[in-house]
N, C-alpha and C. Protein backbone atom coordinates (compact mmCIF):
# COMPACT_ATOMS: atom_id res chain seq x y z
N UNK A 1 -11.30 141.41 75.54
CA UNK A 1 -10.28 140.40 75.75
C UNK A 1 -9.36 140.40 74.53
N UNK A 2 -7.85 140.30 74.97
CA UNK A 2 -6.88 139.93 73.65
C UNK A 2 -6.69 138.44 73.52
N UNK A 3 -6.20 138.63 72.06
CA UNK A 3 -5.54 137.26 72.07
C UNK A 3 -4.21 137.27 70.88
N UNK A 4 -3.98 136.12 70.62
CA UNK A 4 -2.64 136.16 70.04
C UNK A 4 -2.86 134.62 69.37
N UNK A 5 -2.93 134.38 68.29
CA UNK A 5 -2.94 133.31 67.12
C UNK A 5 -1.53 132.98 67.00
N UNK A 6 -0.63 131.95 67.36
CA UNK A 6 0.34 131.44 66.12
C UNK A 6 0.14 130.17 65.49
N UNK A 7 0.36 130.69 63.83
CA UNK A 7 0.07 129.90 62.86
C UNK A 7 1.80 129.29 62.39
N UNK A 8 1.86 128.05 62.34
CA UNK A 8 3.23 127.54 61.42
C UNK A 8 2.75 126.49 60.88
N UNK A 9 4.10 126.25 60.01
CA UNK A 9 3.92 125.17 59.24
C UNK A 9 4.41 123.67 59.74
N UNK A 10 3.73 122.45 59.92
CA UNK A 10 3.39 121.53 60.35
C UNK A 10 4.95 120.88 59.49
N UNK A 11 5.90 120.00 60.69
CA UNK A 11 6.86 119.40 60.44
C UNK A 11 6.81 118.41 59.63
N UNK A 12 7.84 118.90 58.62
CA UNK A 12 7.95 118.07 57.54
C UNK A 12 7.50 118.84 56.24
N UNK A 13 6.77 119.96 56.36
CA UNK A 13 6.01 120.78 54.98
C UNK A 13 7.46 121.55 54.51
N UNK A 14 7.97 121.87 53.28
CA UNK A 14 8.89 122.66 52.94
C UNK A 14 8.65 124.05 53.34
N UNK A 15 9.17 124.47 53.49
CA UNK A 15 9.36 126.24 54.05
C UNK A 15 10.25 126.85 53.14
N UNK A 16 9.69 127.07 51.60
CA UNK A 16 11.08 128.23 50.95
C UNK A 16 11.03 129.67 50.97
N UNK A 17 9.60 129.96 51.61
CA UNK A 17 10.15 131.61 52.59
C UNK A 17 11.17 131.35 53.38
N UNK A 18 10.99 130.25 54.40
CA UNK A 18 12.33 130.35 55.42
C UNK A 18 13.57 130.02 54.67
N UNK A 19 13.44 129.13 53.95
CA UNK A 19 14.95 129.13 53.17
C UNK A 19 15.42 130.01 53.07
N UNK A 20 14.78 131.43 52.07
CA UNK A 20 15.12 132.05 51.50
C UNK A 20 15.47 133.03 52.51
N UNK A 21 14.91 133.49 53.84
CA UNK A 21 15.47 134.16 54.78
C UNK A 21 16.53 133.82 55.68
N UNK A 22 16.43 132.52 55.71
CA UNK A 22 17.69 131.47 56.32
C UNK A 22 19.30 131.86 55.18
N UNK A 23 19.23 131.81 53.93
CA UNK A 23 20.21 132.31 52.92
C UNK A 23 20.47 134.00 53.18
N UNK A 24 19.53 134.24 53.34
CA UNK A 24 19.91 136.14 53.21
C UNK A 24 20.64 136.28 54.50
N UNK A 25 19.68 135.91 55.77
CA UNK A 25 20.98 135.92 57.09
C UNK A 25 22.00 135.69 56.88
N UNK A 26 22.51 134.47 55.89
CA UNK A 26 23.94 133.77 56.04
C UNK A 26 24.81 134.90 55.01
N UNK A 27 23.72 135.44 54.11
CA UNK A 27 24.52 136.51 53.20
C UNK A 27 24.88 137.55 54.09
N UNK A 28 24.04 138.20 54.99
CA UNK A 28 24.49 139.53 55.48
C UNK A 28 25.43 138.78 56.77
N UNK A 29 26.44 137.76 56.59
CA UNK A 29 26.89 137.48 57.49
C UNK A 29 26.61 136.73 59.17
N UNK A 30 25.40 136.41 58.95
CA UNK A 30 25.30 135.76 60.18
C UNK A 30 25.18 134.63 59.94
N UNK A 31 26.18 133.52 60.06
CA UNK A 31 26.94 132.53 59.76
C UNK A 31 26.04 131.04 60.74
N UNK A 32 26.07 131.39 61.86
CA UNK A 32 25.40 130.35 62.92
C UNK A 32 24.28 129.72 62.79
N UNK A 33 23.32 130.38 61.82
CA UNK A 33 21.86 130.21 61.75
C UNK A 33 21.95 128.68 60.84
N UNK A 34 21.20 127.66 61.87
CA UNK A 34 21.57 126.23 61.00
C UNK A 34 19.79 126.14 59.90
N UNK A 35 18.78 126.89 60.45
CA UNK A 35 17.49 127.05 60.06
C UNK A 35 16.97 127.73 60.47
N UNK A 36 16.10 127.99 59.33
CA UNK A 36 14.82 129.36 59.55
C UNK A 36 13.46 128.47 58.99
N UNK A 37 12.27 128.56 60.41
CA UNK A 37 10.76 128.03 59.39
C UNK A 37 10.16 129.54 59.83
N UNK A 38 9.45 130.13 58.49
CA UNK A 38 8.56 131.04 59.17
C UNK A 38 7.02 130.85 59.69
N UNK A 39 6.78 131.76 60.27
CA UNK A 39 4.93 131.46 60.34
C UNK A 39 4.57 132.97 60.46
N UNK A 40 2.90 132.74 60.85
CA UNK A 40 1.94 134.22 61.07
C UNK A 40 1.86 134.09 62.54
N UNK A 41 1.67 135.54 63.05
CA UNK A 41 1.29 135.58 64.57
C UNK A 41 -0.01 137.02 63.81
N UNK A 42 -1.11 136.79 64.60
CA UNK A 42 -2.33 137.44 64.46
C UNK A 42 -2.86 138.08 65.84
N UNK A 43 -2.72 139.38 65.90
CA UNK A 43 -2.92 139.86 67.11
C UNK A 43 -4.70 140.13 67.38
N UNK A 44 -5.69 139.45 67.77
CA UNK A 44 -6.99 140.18 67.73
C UNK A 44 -7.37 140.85 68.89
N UNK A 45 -8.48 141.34 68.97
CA UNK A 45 -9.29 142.02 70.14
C UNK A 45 -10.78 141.52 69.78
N UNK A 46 -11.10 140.66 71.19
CA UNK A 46 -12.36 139.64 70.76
C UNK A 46 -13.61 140.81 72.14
N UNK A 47 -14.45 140.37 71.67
CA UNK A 47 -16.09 141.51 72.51
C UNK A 47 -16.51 140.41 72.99
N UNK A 48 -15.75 139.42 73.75
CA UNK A 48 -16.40 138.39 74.85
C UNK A 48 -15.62 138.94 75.81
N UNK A 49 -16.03 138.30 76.95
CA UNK A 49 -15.75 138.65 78.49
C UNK A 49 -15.09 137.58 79.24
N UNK A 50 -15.23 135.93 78.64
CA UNK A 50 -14.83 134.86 79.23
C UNK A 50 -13.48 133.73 78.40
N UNK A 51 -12.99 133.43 78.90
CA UNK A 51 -11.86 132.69 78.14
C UNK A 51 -12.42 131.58 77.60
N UNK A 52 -13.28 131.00 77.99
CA UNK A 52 -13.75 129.44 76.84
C UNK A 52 -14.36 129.97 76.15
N UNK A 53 -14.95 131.01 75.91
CA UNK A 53 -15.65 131.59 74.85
C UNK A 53 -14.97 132.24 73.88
N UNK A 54 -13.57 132.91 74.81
CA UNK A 54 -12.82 133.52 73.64
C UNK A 54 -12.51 132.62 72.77
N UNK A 55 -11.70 131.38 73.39
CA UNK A 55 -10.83 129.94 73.22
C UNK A 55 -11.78 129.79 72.01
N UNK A 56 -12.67 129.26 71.70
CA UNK A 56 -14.16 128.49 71.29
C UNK A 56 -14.47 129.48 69.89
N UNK A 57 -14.18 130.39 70.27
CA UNK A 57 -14.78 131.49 68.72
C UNK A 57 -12.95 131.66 67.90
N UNK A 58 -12.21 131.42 68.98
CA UNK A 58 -10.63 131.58 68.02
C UNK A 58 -10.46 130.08 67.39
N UNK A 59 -10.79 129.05 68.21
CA UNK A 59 -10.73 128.10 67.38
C UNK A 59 -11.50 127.93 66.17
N UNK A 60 -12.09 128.51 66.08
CA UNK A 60 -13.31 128.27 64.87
C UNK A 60 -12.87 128.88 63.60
N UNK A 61 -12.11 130.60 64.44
CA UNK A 61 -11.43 131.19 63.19
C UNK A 61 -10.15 130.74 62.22
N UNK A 62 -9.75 129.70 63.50
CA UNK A 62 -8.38 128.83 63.18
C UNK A 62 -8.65 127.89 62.03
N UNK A 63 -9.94 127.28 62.34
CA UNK A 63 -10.22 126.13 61.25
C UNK A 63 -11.01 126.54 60.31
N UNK A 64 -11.77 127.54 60.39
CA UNK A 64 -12.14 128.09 58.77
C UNK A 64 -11.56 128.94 58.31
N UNK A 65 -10.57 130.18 58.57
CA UNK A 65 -9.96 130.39 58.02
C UNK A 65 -8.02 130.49 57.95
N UNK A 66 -8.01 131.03 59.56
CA UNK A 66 -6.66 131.49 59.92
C UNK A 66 -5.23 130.90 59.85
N UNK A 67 -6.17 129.26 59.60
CA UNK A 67 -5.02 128.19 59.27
C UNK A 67 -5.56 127.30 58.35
N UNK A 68 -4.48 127.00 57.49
CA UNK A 68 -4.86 125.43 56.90
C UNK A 68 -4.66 124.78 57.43
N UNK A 69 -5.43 123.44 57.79
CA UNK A 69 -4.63 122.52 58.94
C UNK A 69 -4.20 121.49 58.32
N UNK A 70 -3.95 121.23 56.93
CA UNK A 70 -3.30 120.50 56.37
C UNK A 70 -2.31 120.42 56.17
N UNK A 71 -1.75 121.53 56.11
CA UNK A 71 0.18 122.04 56.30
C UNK A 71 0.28 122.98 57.45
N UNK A 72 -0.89 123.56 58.40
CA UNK A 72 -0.39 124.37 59.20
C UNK A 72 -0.79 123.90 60.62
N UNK A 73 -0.38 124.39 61.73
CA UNK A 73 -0.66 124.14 63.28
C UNK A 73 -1.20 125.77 63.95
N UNK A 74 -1.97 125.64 64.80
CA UNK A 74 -2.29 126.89 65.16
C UNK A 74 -1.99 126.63 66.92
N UNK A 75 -1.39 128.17 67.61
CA UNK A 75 -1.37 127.69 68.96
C UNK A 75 -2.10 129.13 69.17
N UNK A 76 -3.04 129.11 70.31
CA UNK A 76 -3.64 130.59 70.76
C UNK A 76 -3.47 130.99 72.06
N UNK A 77 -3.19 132.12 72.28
CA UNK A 77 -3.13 132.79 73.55
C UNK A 77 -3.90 133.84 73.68
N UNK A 78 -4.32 133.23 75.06
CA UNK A 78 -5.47 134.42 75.63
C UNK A 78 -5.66 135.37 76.60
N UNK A 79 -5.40 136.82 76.63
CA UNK A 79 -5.29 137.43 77.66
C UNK A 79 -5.87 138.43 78.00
């Protein structure tokens, strides 16, 4: 089974990676961009067979390691 982790940062936390990529867009000319937040996307390949089980072992990886959940949010997809 696949899955797909996205990790961001929880509204309201500063983002000066995204700043700083939000400024470089506006340098190489792309003018429109009003904000940039970045995050992680984590592609795995899990050796279960069932989706609450996948769900159940990704959440676990979410909260001990894959996210902080103090500044971050995790959303998972399972396929």
């Amino acid at each position: 089974m696949k899955a797909r982790v996205f990790v961001t940062l929880k509204d309201g936390i500063h983002d000066p990676q995204g700043k700083a990529i939000e400024g470089a867009l506006k340098a190489l000319g792309i003018k429109d961009v009003a904000s940039v937040r970045q995050g992680k996307i984590f592609d795995i390949e899990l050796a279960v067979g069932e989706r609450a089980a996948a769900e159940e072992l990704l959440r676990g990886a979410c909260e001990k390691l894959l996210a902080n959940q103090i500044v971050e949010n995790f959303e998972l997809e399972v396929f």
